[in-house]
C-alpha atoms as a PDB file:
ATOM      1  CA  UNK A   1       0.000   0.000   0.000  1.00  0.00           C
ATOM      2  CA  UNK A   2       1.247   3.157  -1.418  1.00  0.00           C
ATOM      3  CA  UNK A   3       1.865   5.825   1.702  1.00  0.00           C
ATOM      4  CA  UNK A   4       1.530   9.549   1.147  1.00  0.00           C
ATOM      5  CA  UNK A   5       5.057  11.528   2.260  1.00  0.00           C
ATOM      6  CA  UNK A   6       4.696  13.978   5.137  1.00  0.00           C
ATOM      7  CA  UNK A   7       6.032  16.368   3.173  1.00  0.00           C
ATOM      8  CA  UNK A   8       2.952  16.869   0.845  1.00  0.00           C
ATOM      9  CA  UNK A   9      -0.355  18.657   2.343  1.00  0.00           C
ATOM     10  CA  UNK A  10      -3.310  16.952   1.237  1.00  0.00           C
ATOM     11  CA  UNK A  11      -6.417  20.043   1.521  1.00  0.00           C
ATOM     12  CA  UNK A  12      -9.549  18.571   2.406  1.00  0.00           C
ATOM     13  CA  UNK A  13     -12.421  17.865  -0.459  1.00  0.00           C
ATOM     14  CA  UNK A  14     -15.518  20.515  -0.091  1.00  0.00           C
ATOM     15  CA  UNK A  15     -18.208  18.473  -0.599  1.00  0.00           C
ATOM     16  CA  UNK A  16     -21.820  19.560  -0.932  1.00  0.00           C
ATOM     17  CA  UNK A  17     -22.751  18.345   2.594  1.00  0.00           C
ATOM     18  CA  UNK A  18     -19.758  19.117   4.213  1.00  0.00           C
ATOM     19  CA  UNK A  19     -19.849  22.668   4.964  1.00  0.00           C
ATOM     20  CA  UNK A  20     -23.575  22.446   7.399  1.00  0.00           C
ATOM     21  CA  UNK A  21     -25.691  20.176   8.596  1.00  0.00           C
ATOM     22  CA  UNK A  22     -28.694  19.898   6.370  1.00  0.00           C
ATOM     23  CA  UNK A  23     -31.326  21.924   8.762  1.00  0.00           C
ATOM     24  CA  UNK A  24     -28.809  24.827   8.458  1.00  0.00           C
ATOM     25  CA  UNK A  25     -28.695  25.004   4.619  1.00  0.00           C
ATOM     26  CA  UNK A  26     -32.614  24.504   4.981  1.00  0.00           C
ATOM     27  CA  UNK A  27     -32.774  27.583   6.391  1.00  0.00           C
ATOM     28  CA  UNK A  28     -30.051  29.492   4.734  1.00  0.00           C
ATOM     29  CA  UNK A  29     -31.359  28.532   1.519  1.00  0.00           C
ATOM     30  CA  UNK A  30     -35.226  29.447   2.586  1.00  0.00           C
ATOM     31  CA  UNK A  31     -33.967  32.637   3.661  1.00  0.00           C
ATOM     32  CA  UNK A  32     -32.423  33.598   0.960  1.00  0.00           C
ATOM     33  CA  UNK A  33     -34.291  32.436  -1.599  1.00  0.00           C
ATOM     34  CA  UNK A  34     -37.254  34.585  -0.211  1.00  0.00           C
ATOM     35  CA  UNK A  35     -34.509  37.286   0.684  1.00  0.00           C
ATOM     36  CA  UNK A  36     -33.700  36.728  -3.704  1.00  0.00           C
ATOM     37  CA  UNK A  37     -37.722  36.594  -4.439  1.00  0.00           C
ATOM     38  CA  UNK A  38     -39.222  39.277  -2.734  1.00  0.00           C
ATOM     39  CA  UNK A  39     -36.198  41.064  -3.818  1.00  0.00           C
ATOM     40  CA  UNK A  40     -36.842  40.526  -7.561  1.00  0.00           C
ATOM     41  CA  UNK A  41     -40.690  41.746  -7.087  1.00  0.00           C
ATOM     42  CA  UNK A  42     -39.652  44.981  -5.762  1.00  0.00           C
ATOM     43  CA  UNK A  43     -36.581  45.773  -8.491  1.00  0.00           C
ATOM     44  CA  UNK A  44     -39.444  44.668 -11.209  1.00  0.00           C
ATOM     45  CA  UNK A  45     -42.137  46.574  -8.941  1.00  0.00           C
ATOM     46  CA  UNK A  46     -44.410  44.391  -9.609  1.00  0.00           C
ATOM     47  CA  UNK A  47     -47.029  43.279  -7.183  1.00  0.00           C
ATOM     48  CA  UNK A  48     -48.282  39.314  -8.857  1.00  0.00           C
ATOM     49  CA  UNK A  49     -51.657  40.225  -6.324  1.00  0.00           C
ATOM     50  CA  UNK A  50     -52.800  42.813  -8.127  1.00  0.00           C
ATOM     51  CA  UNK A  51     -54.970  42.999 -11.328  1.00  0.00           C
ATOM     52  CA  UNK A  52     -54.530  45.999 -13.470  1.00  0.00           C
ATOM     53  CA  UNK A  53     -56.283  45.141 -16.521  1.00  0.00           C
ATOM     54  CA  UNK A  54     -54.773  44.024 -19.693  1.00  0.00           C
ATOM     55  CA  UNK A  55     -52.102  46.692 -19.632  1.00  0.00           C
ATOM     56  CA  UNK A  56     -50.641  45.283 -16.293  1.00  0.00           C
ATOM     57  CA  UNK A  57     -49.080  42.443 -17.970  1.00  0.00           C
ATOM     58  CA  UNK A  58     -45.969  43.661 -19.123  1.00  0.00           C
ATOM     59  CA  UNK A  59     -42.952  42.562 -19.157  1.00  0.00           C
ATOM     60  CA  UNK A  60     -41.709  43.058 -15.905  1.00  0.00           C
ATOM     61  CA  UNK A  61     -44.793  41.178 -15.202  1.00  0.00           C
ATOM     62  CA  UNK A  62     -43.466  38.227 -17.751  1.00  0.00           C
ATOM     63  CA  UNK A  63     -39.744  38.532 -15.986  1.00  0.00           C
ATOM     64  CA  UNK A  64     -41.600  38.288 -12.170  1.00  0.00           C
ATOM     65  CA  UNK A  65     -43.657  35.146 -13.749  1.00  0.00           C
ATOM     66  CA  UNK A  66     -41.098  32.776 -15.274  1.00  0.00           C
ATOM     67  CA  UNK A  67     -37.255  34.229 -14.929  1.00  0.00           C
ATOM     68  CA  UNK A  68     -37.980  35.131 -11.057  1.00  0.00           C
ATOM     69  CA  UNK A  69     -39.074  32.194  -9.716  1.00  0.00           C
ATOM     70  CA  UNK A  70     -36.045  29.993 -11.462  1.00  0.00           C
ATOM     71  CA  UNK A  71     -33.699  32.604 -10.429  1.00  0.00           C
ATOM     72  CA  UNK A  72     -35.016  32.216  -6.509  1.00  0.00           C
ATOM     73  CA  UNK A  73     -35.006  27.929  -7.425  1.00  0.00           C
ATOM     74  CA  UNK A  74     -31.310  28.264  -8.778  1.00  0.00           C
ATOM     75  CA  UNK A  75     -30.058  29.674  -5.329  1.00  0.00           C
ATOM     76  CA  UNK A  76     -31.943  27.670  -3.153  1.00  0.00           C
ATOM     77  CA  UNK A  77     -31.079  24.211  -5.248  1.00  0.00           C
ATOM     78  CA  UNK A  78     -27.221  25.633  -5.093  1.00  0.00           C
ATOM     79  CA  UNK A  79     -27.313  26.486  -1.592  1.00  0.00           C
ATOM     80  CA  UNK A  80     -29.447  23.249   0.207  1.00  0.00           C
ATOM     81  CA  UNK A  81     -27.511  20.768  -2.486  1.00  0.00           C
ATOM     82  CA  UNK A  82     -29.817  17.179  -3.493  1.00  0.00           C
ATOM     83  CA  UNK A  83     -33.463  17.821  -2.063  1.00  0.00           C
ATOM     84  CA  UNK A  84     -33.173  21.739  -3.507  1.00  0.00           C
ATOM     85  CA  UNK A  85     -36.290  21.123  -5.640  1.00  0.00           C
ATOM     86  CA  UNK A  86     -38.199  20.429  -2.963  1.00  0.00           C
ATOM     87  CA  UNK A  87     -37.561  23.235  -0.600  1.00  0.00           C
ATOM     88  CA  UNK A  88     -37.882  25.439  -3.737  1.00  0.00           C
ATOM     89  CA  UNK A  89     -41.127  25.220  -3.568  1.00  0.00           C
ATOM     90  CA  UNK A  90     -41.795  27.561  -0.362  1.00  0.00           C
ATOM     91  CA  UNK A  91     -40.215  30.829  -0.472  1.00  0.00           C
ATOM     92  CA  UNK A  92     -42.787  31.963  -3.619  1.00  0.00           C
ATOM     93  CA  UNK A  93     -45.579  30.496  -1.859  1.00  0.00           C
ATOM     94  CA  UNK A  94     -44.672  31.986   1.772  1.00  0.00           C
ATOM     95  CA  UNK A  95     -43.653  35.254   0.532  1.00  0.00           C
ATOM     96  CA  UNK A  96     -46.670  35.420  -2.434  1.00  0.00           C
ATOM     97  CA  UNK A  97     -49.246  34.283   1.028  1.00  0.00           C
ATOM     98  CA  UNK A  98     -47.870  36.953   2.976  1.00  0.00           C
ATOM     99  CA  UNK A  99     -47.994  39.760   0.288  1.00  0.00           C
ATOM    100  CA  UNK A 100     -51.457  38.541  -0.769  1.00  0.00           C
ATOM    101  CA  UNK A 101     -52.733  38.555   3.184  1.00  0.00           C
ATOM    102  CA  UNK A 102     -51.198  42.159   3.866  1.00  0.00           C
ATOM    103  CA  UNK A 103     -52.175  43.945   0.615  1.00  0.00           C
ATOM    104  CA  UNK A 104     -54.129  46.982   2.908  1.00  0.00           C
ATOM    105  CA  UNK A 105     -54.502  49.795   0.786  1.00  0.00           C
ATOM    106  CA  UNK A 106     -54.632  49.239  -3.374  1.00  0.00           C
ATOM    107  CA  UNK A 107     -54.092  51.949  -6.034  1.00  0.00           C
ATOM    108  CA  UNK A 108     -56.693  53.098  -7.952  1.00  0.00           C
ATOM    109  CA  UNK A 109     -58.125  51.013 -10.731  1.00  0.00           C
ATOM    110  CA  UNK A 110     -56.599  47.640  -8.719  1.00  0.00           C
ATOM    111  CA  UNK A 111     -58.121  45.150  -7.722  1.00  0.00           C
ATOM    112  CA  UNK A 112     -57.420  42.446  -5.310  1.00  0.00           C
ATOM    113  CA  UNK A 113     -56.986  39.068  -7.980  1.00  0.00           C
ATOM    114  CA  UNK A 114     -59.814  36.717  -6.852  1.00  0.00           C
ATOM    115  CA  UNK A 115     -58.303  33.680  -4.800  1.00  0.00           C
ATOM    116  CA  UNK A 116     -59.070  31.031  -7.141  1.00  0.00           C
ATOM    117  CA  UNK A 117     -56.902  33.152  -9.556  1.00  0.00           C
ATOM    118  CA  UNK A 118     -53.878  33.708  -7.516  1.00  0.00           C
ATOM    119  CA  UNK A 119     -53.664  30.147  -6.049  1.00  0.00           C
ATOM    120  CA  UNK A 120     -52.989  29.403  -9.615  1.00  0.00           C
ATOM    121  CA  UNK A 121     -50.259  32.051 -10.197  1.00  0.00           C
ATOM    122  CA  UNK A 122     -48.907  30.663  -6.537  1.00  0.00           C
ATOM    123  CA  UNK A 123     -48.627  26.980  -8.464  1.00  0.00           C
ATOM    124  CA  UNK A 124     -46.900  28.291 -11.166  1.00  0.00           C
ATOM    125  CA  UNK A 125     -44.386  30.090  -9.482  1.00  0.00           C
ATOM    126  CA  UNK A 126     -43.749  27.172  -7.264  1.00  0.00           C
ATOM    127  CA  UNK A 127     -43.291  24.876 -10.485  1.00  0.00           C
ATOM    128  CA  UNK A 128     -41.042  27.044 -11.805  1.00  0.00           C
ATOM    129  CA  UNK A 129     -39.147  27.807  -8.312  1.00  0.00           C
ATOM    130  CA  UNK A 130     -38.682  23.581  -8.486  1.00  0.00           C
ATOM    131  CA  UNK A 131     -37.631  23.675 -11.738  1.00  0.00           C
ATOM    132  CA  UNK A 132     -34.790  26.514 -10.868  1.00  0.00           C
ATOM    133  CA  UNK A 133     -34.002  24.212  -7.805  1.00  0.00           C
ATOM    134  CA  UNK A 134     -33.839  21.220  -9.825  1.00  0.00           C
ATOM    135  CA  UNK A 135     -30.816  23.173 -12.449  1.00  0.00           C
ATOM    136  CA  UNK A 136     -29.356  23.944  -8.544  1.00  0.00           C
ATOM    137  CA  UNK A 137     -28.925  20.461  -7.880  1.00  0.00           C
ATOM    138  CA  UNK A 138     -27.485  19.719 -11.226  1.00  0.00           C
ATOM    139  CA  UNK A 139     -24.881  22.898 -10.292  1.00  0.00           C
ATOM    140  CA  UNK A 140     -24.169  21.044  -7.310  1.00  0.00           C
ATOM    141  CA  UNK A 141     -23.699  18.020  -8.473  1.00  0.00           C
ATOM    142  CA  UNK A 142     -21.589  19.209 -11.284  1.00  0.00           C
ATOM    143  CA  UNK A 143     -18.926  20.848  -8.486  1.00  0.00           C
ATOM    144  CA  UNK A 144     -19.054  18.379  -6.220  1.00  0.00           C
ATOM    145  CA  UNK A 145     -19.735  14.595  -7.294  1.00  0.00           C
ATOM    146  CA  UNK A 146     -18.890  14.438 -11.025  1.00  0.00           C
ATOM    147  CA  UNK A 147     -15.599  14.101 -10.469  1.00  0.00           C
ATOM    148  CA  UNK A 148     -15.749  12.109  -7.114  1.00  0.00           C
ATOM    149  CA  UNK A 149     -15.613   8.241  -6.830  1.00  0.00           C
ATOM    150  CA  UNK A 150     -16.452   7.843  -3.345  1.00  0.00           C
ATOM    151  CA  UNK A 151     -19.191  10.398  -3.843  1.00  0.00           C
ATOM    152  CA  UNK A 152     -23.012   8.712  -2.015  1.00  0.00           C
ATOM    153  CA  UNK A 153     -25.936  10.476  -2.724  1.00  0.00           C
ATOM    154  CA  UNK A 154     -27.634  12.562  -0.156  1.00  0.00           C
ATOM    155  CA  UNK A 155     -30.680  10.017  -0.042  1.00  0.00           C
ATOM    156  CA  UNK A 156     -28.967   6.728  -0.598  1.00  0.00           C
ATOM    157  CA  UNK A 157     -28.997   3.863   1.801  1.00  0.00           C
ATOM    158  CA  UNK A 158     -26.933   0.993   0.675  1.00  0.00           C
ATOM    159  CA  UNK A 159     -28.690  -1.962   1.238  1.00  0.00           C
ATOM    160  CA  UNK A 160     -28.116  -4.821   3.481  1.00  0.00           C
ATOM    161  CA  UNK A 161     -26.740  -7.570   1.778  1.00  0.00           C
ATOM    162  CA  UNK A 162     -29.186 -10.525   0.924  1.00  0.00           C
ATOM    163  CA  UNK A 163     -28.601 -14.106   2.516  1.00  0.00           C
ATOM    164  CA  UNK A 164     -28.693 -16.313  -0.885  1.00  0.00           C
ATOM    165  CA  UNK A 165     -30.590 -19.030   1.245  1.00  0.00           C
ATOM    166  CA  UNK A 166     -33.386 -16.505   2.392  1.00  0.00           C
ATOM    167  CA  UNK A 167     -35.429 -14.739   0.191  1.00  0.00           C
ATOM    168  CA  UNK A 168     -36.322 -11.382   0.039  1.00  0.00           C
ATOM    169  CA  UNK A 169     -38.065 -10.264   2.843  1.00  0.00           C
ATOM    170  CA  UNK A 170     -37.368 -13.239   5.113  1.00  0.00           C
ATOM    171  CA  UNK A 171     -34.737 -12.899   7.802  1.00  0.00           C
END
């Protein structure tokens, strides 16, 4: 067995896990990505609760509905690593609930959308917040596993082996 001289450092291998425990990137990555989505809405200044009329769908309205939500998917899948798709799903939904359950005073010649309406535009920007945190993963995996033999996914158990005598199921 081939023994590695003093002399040479070796510098410990980042891995996607290795820098938190997975309850802290939960939260890092929640946080931000609602830090990264409710930031978006107000540099568009657009408010997805709202109904304007035709002319309110522009296309900062366009940007807030598709490129906004992947954006906010992207850094949550990047920051929480494998699972990032799911967790995607809740910083459009929480921040969209919050905004929708607030909204006091409304301009004139807005209306409140009706609920039916918005629980469909909530959907859709959690699809596409999964679909950002799905590419996130892929980032992920692309800087830390490609490359890495030893690599075991987040959510992989190896199994036990199987006794040839017994059959599945029987111990």
């Amino acid at each position: 067995m081939q023994q590695r001289s003093p002399s040479k450092k070796t510098k410990p291998r980042l891995t996607a896990d290795s820098w938190a425990p997975y309850w802290v990137r939960g939260l890092l990555a929640l946080g931000l990505g609602m830090a990264a989505y409710k930031g978006g809405l107000a540099l568009l200044d657009v408010h997805l609760e709202w109904y304007r009329g035709m002319h309110g769908f522009g296309l900062d309205w366009v940007l807030a509905m598709s490129v906004l939500p992947v954006a906010t998917g992207i850094v949550v899948g990047v920051i929480y690593g494998f699972g990032g798709k799911y967790l995607a799903h809740f910083p459009p939904a929480l921040i969209m609930s919050w905004s929708y359950l607030h909204t006091q005073a409304l301009p004139e010649g807005v209306h409140l959308l009706p609920w039916a309406i918005w629980i469909m535009f909530v959907i859709l920007q959690m699809e596409f917040c999964a679909v950002g945190g799905f590419i996130g993963e892929l980032l992920t995996r692309r800087f830390f596993s490609w490359d890495n033999p030893n690599f075991r996914r987040a959510d992989s158990v190896p199994l036990p082996d199987q006794d040839e005598g017994n059959p599945p199921g029987h111990s």
